[in-house]
N, C-alpha and C. Protein backbone atom coordinates (compact mmCIF):
# COMPACT_ATOMS: atom_id res chain seq x y z
N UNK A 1 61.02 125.91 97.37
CA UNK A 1 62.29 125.22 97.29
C UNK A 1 62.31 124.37 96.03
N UNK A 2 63.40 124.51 95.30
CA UNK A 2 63.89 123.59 94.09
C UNK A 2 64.53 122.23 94.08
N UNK A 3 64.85 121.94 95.55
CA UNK A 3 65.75 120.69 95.59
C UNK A 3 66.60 121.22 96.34
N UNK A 4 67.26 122.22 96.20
CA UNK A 4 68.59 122.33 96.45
C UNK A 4 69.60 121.76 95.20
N UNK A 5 69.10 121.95 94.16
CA UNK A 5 70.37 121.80 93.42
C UNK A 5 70.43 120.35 92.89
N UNK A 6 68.87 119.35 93.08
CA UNK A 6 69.13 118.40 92.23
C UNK A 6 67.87 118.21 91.15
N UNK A 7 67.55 119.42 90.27
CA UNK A 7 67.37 119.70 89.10
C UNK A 7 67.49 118.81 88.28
N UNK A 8 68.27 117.85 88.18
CA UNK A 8 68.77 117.04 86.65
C UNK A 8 67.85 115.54 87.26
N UNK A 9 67.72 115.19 88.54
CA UNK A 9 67.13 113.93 88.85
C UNK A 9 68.58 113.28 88.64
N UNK A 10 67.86 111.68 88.27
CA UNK A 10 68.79 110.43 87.81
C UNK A 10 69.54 110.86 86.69
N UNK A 11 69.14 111.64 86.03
CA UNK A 11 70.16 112.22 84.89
C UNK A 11 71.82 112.46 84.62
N UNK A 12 71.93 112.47 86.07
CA UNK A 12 73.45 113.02 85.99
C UNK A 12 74.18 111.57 86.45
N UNK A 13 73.39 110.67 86.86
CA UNK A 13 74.10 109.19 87.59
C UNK A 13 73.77 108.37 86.28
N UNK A 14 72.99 108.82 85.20
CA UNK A 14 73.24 108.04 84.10
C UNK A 14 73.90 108.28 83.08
N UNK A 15 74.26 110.22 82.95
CA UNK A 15 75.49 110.49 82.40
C UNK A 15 76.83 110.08 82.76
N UNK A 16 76.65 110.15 84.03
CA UNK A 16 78.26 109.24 84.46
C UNK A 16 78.54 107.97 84.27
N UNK A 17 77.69 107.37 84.53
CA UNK A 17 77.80 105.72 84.02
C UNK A 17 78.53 105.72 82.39
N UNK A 18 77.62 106.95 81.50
CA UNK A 18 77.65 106.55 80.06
C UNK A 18 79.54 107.39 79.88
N UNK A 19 80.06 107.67 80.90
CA UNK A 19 81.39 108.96 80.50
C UNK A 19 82.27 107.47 80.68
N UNK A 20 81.67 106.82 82.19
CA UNK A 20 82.66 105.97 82.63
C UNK A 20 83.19 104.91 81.81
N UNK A 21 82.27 104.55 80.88
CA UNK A 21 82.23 103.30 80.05
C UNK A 21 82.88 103.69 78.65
N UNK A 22 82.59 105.09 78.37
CA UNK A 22 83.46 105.40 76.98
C UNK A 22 84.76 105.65 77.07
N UNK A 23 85.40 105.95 78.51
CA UNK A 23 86.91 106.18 78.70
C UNK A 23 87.28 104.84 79.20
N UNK A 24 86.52 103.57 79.83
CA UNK A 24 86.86 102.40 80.14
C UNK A 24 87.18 101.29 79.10
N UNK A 25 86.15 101.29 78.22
CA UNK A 25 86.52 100.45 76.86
C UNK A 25 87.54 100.59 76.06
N UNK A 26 88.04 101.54 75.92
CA UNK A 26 89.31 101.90 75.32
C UNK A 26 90.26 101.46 75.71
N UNK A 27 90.38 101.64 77.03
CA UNK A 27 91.72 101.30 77.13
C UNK A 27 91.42 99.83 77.75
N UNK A 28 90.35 99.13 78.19
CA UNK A 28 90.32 97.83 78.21
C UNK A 28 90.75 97.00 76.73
N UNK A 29 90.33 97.73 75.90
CA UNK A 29 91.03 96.86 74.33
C UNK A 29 92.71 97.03 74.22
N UNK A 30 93.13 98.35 74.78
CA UNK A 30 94.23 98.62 74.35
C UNK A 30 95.39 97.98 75.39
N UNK A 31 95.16 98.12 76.91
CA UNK A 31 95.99 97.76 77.63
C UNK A 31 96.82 96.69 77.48
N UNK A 32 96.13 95.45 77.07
CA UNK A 32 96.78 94.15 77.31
C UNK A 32 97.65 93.98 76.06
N UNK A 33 97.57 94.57 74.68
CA UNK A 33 98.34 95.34 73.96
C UNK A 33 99.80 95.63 74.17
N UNK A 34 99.84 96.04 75.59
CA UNK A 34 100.97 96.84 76.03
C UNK A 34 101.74 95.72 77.17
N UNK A 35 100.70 94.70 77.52
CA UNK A 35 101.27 93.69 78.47
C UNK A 35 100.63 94.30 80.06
N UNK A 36 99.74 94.75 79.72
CA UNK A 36 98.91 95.56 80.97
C UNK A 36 97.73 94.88 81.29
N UNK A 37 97.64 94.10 82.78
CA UNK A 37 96.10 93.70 82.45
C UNK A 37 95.18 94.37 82.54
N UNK A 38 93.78 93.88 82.35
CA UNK A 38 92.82 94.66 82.18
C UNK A 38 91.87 95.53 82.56
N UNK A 39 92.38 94.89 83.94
CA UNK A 39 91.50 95.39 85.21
C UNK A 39 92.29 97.13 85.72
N UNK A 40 93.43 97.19 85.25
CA UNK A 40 94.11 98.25 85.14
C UNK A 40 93.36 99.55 84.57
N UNK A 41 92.56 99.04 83.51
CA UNK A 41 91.61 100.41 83.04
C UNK A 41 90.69 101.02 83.95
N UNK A 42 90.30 100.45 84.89
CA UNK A 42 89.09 100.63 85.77
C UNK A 42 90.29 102.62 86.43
N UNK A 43 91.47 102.35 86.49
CA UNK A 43 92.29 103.58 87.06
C UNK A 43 91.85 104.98 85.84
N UNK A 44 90.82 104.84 85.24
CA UNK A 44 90.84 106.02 84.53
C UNK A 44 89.76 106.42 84.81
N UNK A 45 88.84 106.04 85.62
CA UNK A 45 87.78 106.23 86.37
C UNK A 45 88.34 108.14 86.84
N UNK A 46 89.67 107.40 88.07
CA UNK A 46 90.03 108.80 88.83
C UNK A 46 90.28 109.60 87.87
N UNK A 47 90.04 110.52 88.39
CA UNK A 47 90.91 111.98 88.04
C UNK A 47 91.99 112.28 87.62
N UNK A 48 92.67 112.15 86.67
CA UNK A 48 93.99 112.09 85.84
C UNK A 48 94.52 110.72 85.78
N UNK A 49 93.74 109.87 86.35
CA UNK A 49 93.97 108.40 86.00
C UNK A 49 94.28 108.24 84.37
N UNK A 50 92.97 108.74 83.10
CA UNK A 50 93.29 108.23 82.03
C UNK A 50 94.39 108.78 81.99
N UNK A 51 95.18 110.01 82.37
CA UNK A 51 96.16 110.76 81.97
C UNK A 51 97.33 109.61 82.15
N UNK A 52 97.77 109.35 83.47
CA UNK A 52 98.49 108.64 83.79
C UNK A 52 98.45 107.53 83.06
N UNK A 53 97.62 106.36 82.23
CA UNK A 53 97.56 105.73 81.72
C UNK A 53 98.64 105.63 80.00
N UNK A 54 97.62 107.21 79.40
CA UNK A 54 98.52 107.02 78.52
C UNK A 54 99.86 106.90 78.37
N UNK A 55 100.22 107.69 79.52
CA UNK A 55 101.71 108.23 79.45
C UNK A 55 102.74 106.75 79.56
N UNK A 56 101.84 105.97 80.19
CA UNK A 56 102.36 104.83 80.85
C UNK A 56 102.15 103.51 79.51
N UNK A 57 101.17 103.94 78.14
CA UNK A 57 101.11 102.95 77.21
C UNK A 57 102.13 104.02 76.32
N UNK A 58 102.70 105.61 76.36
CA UNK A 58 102.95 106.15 75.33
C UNK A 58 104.76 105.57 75.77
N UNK A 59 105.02 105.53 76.86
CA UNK A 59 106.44 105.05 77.23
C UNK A 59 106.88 103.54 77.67
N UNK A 60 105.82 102.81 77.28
CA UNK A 60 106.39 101.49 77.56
C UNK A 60 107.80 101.04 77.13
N UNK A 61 107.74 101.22 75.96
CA UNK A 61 109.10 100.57 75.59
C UNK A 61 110.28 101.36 76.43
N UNK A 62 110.15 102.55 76.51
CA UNK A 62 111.08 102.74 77.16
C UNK A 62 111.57 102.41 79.06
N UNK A 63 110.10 101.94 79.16
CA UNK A 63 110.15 101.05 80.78
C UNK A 63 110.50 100.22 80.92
N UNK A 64 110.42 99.56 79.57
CA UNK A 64 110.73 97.67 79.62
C UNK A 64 112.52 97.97 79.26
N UNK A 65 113.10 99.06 78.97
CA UNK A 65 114.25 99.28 78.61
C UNK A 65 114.30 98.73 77.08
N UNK A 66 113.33 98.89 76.27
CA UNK A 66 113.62 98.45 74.73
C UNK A 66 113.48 96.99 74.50
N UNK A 67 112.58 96.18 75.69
CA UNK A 67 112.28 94.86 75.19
C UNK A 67 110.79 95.23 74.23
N UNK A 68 110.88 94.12 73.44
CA UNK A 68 109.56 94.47 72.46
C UNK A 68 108.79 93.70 72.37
């Protein structure tokens, strides 16, 4: 027997840590930018979270109705 499939060890819980933190910093600099707080970035964690994010810094102005 091989494990069953956990081959990589700790490897893969320290690749995720290192994915989580390069899509988290970003938009922790950028959010509050937009009038977003910060704790808001932690949502790009999920699964189309960053997606939803951008869409949501690429259309602000048009949410706030053109306040700037």
């Amino acid at each position: 027997m091989m494990g069953g499939g956990y081959g990589m060890g700790g490897g893969g819980v320290i690749f995720m840590l290192i994915f989580a933190a390069l899509v988290i910093i970003p938009f922790w600099k950028l959010l509050p930018k937009f009038g977003i707080p910060n704790w808001v970035s932690l949502v790009s964690i999920i699964p189309f979270g960053a997606l939803v994010l951008l869409w949501v810094i690429a259309f602000r102005d048009k949410l706030d109705g053109g306040r700037g």
